[in-house]
N, C-alpha and C. Protein backbone atom coordinates (compact mmCIF):
# COMPACT_ATOMS: atom_id res chain seq x y z
N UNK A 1 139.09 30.53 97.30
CA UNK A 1 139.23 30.59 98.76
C UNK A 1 138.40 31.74 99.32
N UNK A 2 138.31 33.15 98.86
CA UNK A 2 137.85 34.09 99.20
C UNK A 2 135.91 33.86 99.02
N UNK A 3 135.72 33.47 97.84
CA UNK A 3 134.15 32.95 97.97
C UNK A 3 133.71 32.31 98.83
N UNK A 4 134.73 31.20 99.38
CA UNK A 4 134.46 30.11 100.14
C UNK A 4 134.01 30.57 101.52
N UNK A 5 135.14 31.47 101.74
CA UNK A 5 135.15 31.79 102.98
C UNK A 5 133.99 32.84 103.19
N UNK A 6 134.02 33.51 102.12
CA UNK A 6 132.54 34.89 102.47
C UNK A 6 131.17 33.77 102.84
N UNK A 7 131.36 32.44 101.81
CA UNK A 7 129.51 31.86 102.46
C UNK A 7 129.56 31.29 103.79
N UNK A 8 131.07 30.86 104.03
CA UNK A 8 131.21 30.07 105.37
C UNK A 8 130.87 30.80 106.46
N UNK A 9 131.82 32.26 106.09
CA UNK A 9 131.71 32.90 107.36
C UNK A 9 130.15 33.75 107.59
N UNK A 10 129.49 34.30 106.41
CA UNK A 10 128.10 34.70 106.83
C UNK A 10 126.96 33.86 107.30
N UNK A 11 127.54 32.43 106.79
CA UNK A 11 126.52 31.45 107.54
C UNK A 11 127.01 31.11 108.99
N UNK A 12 127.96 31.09 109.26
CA UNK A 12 129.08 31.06 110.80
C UNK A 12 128.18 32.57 111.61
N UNK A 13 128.74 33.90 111.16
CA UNK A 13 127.99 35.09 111.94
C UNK A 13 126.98 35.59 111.81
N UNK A 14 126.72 35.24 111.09
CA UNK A 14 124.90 36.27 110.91
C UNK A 14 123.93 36.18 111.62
N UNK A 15 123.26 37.44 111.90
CA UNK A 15 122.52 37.67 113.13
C UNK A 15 123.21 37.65 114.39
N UNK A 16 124.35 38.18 114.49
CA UNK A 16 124.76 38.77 116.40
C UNK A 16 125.75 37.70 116.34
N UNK A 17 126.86 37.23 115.06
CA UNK A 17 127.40 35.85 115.35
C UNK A 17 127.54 35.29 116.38
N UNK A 18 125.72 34.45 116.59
CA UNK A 18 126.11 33.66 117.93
C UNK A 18 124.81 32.45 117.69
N UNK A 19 123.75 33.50 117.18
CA UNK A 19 122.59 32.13 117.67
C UNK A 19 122.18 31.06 116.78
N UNK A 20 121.59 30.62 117.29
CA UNK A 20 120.63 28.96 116.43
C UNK A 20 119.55 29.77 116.06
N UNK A 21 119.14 29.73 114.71
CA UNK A 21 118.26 30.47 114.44
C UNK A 21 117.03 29.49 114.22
N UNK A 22 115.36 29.83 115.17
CA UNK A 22 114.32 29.05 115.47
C UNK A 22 112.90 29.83 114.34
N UNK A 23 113.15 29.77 113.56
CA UNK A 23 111.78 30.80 112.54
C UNK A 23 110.78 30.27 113.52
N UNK A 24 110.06 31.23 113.76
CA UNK A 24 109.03 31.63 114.28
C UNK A 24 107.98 31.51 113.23
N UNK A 25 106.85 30.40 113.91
CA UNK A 25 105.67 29.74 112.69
C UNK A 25 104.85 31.34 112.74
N UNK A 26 103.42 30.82 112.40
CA UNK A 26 102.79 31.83 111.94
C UNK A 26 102.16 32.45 112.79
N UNK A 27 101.95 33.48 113.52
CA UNK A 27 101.17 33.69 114.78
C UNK A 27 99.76 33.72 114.78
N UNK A 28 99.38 32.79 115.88
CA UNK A 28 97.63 32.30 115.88
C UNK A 28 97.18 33.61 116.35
N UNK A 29 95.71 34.27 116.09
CA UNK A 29 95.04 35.02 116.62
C UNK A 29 94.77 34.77 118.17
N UNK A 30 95.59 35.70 118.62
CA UNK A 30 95.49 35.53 120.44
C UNK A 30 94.09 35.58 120.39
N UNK A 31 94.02 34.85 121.50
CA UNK A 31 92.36 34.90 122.48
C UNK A 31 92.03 36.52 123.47
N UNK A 32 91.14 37.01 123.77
CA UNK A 32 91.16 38.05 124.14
C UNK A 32 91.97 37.99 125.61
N UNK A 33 92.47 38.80 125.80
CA UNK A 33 93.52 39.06 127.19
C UNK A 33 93.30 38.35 128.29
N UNK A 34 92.46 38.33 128.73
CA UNK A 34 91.88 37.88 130.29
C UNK A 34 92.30 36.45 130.34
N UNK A 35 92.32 35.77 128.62
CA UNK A 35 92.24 34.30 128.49
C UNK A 35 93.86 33.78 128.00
N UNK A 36 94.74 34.73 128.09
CA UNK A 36 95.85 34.37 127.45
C UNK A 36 96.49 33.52 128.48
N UNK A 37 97.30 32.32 128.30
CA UNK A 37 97.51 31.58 129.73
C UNK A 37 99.48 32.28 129.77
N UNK A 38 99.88 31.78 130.94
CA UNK A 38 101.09 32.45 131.10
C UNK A 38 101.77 30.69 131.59
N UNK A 39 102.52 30.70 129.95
CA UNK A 39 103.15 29.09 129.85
C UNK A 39 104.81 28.85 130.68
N UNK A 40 105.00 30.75 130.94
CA UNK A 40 106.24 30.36 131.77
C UNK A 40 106.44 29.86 133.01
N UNK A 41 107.66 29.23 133.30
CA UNK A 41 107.66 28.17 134.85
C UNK A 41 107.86 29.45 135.78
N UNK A 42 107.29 29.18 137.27
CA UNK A 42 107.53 29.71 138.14
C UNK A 42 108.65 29.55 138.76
N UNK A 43 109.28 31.01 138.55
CA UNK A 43 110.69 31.10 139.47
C UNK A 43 111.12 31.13 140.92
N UNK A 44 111.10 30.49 141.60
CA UNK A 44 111.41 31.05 143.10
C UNK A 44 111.64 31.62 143.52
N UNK A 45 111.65 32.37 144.49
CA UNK A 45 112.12 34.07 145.07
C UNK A 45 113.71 34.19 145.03
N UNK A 46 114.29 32.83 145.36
CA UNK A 46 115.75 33.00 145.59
C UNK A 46 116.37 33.11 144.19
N UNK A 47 116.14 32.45 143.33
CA UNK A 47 116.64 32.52 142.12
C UNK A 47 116.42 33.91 141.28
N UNK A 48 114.97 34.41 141.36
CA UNK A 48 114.66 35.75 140.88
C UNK A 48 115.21 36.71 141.18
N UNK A 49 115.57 36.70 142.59
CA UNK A 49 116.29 37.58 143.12
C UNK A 49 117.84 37.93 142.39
N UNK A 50 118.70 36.51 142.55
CA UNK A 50 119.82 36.64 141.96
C UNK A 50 119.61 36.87 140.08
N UNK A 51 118.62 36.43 139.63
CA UNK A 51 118.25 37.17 138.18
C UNK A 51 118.32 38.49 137.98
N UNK A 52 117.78 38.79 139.26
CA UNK A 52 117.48 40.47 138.94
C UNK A 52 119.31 41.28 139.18
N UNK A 53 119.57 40.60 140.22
CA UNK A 53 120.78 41.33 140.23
C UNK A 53 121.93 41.35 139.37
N UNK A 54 121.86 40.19 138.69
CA UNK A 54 122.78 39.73 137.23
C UNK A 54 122.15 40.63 136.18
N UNK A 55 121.01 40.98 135.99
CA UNK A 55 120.52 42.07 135.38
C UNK A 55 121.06 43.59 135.46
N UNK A 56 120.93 43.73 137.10
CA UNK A 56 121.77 45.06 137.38
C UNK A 56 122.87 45.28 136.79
N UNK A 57 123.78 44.12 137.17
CA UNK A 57 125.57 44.10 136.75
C UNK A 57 125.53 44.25 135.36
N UNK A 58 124.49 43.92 134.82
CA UNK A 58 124.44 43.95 132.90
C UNK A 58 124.55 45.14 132.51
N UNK A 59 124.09 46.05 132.98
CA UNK A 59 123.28 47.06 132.43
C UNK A 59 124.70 48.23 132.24
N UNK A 60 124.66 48.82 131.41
CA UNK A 60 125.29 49.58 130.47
C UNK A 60 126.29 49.10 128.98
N UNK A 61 127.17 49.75 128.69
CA UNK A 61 128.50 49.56 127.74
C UNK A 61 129.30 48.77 127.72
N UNK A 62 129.56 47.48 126.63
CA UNK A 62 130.72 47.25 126.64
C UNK A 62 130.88 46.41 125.47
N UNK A 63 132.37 46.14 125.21
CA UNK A 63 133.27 46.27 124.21
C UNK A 63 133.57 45.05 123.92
N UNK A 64 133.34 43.73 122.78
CA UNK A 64 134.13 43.16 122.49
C UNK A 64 135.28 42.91 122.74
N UNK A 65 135.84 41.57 123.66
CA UNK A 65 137.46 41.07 123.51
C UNK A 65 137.54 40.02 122.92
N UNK A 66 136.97 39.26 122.81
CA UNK A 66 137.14 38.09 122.62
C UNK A 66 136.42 37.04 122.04
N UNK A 67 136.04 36.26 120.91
CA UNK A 67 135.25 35.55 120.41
C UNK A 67 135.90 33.86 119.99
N UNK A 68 135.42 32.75 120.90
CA UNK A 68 135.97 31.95 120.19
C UNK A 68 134.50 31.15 119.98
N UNK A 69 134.79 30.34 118.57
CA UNK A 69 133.86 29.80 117.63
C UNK A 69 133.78 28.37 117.89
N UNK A 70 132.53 27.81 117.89
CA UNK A 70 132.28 26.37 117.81
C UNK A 70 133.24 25.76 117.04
N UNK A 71 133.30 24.82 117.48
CA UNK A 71 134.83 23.77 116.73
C UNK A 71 133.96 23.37 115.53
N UNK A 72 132.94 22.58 115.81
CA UNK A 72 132.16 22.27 114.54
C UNK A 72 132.25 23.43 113.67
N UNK A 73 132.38 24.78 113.80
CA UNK A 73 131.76 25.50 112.69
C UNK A 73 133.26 26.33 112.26
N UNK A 74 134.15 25.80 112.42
CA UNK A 74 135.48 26.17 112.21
C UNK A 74 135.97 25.36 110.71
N UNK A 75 135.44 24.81 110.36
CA UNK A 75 135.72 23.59 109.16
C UNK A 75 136.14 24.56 107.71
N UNK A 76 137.45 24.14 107.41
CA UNK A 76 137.72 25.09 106.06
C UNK A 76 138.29 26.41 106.65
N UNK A 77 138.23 26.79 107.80
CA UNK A 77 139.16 28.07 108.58
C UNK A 77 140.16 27.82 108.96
N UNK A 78 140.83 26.41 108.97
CA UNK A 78 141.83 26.06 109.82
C UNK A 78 143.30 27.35 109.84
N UNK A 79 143.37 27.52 108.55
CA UNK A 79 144.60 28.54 108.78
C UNK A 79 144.16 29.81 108.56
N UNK A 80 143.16 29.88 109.07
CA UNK A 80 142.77 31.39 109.16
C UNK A 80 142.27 31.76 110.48
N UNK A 81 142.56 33.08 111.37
CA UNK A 81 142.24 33.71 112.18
C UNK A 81 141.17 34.95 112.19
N UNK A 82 140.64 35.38 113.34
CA UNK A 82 139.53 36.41 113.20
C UNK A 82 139.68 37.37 113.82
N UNK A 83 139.58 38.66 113.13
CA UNK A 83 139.93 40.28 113.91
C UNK A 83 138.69 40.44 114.36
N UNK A 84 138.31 40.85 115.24
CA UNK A 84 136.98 41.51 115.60
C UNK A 84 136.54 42.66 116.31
N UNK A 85 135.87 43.38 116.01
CA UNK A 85 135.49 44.73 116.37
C UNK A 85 134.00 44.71 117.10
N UNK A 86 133.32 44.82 118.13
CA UNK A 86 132.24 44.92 118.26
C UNK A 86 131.79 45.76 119.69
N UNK A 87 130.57 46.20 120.12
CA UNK A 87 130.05 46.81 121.04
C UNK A 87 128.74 46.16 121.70
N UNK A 88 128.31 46.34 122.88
CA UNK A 88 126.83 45.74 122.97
C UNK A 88 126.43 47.12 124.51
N UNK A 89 125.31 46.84 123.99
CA UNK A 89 124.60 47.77 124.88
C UNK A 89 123.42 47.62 125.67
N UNK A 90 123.40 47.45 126.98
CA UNK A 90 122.33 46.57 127.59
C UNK A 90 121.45 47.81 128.09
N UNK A 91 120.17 47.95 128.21
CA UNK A 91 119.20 48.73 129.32
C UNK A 91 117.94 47.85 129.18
N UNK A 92 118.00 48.04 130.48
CA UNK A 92 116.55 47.38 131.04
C UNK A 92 116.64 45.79 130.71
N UNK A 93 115.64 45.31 129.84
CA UNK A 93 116.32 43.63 129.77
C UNK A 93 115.98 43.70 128.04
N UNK A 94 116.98 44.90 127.66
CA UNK A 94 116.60 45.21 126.15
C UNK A 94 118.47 45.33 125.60
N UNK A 95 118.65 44.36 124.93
CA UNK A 95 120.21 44.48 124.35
C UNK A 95 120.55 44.98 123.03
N UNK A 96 121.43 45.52 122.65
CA UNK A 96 121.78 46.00 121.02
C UNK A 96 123.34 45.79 121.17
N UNK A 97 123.62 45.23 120.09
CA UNK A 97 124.77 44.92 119.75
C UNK A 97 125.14 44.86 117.89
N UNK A 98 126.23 45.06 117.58
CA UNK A 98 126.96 45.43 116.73
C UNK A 98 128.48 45.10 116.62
N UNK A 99 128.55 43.59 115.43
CA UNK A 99 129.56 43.35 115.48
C UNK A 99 130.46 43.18 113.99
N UNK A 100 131.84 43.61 113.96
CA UNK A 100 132.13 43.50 112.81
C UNK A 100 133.23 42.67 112.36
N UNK A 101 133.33 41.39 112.25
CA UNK A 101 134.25 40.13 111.74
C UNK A 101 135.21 40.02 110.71
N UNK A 102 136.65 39.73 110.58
CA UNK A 102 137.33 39.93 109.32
C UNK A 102 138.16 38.59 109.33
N UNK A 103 138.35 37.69 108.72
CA UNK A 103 138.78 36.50 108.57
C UNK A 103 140.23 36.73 108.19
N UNK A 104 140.78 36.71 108.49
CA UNK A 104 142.51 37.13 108.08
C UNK A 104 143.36 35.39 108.15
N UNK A 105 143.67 35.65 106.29
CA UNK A 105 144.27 34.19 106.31
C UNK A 105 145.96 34.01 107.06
N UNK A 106 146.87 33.08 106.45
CA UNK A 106 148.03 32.84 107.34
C UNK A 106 148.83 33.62 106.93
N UNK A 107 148.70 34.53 105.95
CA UNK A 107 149.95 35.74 105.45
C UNK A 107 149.14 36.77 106.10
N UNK A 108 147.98 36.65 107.04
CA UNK A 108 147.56 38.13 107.47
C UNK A 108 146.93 39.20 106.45
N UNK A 109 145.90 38.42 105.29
CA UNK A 109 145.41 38.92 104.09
C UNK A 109 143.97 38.41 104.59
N UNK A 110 143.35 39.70 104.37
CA UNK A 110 141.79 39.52 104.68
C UNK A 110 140.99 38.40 103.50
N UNK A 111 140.27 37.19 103.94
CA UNK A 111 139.60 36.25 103.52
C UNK A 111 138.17 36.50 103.89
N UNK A 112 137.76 37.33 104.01
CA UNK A 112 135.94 37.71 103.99
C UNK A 112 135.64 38.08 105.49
N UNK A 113 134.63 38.79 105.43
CA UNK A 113 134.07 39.28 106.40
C UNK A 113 132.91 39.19 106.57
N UNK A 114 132.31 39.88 107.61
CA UNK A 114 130.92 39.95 108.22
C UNK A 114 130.63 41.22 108.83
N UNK A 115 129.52 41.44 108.46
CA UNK A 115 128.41 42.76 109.49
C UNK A 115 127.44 42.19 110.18
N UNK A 116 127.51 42.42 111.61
CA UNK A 116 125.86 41.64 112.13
C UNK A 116 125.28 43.01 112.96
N UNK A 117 123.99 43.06 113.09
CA UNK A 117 123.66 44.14 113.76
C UNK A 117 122.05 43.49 114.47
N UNK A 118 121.83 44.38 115.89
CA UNK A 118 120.59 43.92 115.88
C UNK A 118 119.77 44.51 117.38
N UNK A 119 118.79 44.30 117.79
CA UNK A 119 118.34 44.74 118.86
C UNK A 119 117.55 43.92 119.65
N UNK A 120 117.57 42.83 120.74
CA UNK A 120 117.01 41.80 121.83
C UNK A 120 116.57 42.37 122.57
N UNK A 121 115.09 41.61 122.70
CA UNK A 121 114.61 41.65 124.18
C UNK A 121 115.17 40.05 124.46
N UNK A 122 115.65 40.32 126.07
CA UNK A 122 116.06 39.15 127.09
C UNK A 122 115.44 38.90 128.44
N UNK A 123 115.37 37.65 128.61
CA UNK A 123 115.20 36.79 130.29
C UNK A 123 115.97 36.35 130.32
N UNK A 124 115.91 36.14 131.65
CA UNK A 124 117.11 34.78 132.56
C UNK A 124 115.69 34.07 133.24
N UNK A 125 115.99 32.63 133.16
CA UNK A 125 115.30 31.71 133.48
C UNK A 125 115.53 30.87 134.90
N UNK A 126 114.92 29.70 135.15
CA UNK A 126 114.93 28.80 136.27
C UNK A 126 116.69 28.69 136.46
N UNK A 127 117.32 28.06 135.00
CA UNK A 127 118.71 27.93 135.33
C UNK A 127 120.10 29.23 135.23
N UNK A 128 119.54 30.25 134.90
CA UNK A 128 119.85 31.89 134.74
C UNK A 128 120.50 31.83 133.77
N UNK A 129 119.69 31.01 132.54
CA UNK A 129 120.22 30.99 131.06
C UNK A 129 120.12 32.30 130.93
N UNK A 130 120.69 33.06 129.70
CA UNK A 130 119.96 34.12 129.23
C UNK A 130 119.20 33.73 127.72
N UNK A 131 117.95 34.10 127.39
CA UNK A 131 117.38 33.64 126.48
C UNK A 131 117.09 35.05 125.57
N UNK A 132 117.70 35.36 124.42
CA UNK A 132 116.78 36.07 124.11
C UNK A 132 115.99 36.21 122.51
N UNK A 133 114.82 36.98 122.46
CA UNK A 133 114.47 37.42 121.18
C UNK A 133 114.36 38.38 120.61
N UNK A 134 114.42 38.40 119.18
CA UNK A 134 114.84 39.37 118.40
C UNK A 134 113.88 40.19 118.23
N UNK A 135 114.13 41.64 118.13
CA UNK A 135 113.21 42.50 117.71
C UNK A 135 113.77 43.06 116.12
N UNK A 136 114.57 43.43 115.60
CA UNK A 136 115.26 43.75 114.60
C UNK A 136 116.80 43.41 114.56
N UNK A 137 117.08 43.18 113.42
CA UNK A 137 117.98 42.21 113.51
C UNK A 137 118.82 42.18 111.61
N UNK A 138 120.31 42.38 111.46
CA UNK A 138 120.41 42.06 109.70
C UNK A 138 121.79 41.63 110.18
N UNK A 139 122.17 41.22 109.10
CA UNK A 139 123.48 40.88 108.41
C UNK A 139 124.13 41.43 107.02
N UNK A 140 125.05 40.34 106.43
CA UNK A 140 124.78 40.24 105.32
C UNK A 140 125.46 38.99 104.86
N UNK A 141 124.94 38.42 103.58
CA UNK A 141 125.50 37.03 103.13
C UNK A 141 126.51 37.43 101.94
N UNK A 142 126.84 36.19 101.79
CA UNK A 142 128.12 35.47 100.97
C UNK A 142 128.33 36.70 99.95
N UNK A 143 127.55 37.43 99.26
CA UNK A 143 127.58 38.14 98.10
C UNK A 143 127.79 39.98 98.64
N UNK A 144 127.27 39.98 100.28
CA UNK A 144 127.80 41.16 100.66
C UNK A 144 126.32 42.21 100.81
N UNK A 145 125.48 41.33 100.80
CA UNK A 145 123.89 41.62 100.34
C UNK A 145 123.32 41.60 101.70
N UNK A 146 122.47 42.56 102.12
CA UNK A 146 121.81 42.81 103.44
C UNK A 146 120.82 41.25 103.25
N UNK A 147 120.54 41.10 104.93
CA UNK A 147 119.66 40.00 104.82
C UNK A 147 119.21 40.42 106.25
N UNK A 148 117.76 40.30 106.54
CA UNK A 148 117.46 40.31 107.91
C UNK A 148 116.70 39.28 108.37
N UNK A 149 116.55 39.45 109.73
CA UNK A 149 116.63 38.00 110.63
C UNK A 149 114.89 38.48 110.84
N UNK A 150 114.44 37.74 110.92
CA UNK A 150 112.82 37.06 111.24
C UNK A 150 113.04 37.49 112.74
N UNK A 151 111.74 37.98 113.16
CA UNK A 151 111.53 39.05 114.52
C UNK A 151 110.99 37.72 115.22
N UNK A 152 111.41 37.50 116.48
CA UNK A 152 111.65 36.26 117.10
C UNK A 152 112.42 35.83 117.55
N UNK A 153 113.46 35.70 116.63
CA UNK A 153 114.32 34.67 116.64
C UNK A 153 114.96 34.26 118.24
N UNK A 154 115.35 32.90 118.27
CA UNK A 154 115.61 32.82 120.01
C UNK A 154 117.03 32.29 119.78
N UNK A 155 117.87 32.63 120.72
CA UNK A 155 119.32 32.29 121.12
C UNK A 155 118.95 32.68 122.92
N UNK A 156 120.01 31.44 123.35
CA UNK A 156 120.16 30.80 124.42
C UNK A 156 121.74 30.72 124.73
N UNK A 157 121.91 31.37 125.96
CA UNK A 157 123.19 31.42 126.73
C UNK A 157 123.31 31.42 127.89
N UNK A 158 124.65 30.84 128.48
CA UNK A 158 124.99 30.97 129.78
C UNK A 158 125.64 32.03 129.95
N UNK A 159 125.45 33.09 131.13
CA UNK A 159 126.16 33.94 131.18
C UNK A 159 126.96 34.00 132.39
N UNK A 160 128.04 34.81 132.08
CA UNK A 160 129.03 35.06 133.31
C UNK A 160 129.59 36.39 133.76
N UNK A 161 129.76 37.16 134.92
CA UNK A 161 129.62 38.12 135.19
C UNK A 161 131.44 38.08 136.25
N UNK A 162 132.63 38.14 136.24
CA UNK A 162 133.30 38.47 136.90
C UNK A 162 134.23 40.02 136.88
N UNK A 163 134.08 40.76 137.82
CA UNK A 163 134.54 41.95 137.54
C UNK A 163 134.30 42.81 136.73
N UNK A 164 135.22 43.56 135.61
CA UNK A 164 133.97 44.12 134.57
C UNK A 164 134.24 43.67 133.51
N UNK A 165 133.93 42.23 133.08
CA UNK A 165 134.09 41.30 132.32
C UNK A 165 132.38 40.29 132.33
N UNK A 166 132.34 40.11 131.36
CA UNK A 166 130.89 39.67 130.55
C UNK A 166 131.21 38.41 129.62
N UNK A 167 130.81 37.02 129.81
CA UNK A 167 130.87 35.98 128.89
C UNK A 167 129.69 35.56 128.51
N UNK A 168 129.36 35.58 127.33
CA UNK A 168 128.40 34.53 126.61
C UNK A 168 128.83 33.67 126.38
N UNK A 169 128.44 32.63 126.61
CA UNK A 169 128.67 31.13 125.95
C UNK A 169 127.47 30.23 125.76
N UNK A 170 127.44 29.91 124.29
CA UNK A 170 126.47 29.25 123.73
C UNK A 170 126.62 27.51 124.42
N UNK A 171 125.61 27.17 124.03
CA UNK A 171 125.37 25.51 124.55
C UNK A 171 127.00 24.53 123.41
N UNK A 172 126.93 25.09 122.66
CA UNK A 172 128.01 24.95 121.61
C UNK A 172 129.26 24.93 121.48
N UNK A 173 129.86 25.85 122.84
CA UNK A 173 131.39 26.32 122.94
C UNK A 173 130.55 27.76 122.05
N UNK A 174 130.05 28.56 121.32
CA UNK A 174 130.46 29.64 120.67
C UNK A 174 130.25 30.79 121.84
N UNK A 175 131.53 31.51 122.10
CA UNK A 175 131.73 32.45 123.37
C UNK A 175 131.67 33.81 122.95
N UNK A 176 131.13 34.82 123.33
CA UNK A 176 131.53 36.09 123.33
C UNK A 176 132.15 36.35 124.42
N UNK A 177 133.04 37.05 124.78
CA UNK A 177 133.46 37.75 125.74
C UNK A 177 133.94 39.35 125.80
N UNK A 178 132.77 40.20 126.60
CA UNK A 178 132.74 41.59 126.90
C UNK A 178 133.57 42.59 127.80
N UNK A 179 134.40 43.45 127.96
CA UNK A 179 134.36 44.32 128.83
C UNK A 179 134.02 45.26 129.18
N UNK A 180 133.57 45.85 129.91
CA UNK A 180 132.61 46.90 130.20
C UNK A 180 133.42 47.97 129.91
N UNK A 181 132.53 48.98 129.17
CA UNK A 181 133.76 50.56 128.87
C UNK A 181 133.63 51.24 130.13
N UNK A 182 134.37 51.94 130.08
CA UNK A 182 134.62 52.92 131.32
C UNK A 182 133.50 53.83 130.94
N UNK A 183 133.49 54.29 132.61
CA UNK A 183 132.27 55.25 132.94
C UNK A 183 132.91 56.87 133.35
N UNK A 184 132.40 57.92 132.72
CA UNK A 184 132.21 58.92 133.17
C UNK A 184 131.61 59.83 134.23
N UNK A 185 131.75 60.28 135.51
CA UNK A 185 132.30 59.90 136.01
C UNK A 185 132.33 58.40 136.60
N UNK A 186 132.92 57.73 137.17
CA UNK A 186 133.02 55.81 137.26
C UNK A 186 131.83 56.06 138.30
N UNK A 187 130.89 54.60 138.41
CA UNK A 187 130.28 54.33 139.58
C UNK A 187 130.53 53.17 139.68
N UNK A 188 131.40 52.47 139.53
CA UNK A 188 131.89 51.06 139.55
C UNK A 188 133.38 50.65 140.00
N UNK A 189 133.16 49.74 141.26
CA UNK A 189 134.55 50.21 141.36
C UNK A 189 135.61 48.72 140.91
N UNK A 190 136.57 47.84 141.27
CA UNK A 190 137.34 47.43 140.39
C UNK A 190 136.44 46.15 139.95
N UNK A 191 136.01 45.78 140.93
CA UNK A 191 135.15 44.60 141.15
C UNK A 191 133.71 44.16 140.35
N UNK A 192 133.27 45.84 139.52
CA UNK A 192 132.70 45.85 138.88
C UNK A 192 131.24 46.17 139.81
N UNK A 193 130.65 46.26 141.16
CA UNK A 193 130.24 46.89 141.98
C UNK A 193 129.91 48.40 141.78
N UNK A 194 128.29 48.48 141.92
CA UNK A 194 128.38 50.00 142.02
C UNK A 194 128.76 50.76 143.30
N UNK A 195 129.03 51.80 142.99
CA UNK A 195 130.18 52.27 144.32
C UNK A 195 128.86 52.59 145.57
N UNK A 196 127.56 52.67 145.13
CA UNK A 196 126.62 52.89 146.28
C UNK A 196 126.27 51.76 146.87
N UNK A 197 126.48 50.42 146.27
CA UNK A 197 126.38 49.10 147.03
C UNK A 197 127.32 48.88 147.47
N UNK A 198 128.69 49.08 147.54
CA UNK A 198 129.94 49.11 148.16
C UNK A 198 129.79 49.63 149.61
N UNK A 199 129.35 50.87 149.36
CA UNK A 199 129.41 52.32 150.19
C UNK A 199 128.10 51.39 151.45
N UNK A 200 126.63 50.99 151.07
CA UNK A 200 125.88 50.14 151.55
C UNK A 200 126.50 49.11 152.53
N UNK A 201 127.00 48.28 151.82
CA UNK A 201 128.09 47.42 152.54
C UNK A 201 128.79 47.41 153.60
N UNK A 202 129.43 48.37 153.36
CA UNK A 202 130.06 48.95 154.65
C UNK A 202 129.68 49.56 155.88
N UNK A 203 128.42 50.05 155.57
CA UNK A 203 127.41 50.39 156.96
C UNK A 203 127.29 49.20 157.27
N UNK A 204 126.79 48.09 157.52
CA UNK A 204 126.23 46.79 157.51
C UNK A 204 127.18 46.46 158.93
């Protein structure tokens, strides 16, 4: 049971337990600069706009609550539950996160675990997916053995922003859900608002 569960679950979390992992082919010798074409779609002002500000609300600390897992990838876990420990850290449209997984069977006896660690660059797109790729990135597999993720790699999410609460959710059902740590002194007030766009507001 305990083997079983260490290959299930490092193939279930590894790499940021969340994404579809896309290996990245071999990279062609770019053409010199002037000639590089720019294959992304044009965003509209209205949509960019609200990109950028979902960006704002991103930006700092916060804490793991909550993780629920693709049903498909639950197979052989049925009587087992998951403790989880993790952090993520957003600046600029650059993310790091760090999460740590413990499979706890139905007597509440640890059945394998996981380490994922790693560092994203991210966009939000036409539909304000968040997309991102990997810059460094490890785990470890079934045997407890470091393994790292191919620089690239792309995962795709919808995100959600209410109060100071943060959801990922994969195309899949696989969800993270964040809360923002508290700030020293706070500039945020319950709503998750910085208190100078509040303060803005109210002149208006």
């Amino acid at each position: 049971m305990h083997a079983f569960t260490c290959a299930l679950l490092a193939g279930l979390l590894l790499f940021g337990l969340a994404g579809r992992q896309d290996p990245a082919p071999p990279a062609p010798k770019p053409p010199p600069p002037e000639d590089l074409p720019d294959t992304r779609p044009t965003i509209p002002p209205a949509i960019a706009a609200a990109n950028r500000k979902l960006v704002a609300e991103m930006q700092g600390a916060w804490r793991l609550v909550e993780m629920r897992v693709a049903m498909e990838q639950t197979k052989g876990l049925s009587e087992t539950h998951f403790a989880q420990v993790g952090y993520l850290l957003v600046s600029g449209n650059h993310l790091a996160i760090e999460m740590h997984v413990d499979v706890r069977s139905s007597n509440d006896r640890s059945a394998g675990h996981s380490i994922s660690s790693g560092v994203h660059r991210f966009e939000l797109g036409l539909d304000s997916h968040l997309e991102t790729s990997t810059l460094i990135a490890s785990g470890i597999d079934h045997k407890g053995r470091p393994v790292f993720e191919p620089p690239r790699t792309k995962r795709r999410y919808q995100t959600t922003l209410a109060a100071n609460r943060m959801t990922l959710r994969r195309d899949d059902g696989h969800t993270l859900v964040f809360e923002r740590l508290p700030e020293d002194p706070p500039r945020r007030d319950v709503f998750g608002r910085l208190k100078k766009e509040q303060e803005g507001e109210g002149k208006d």
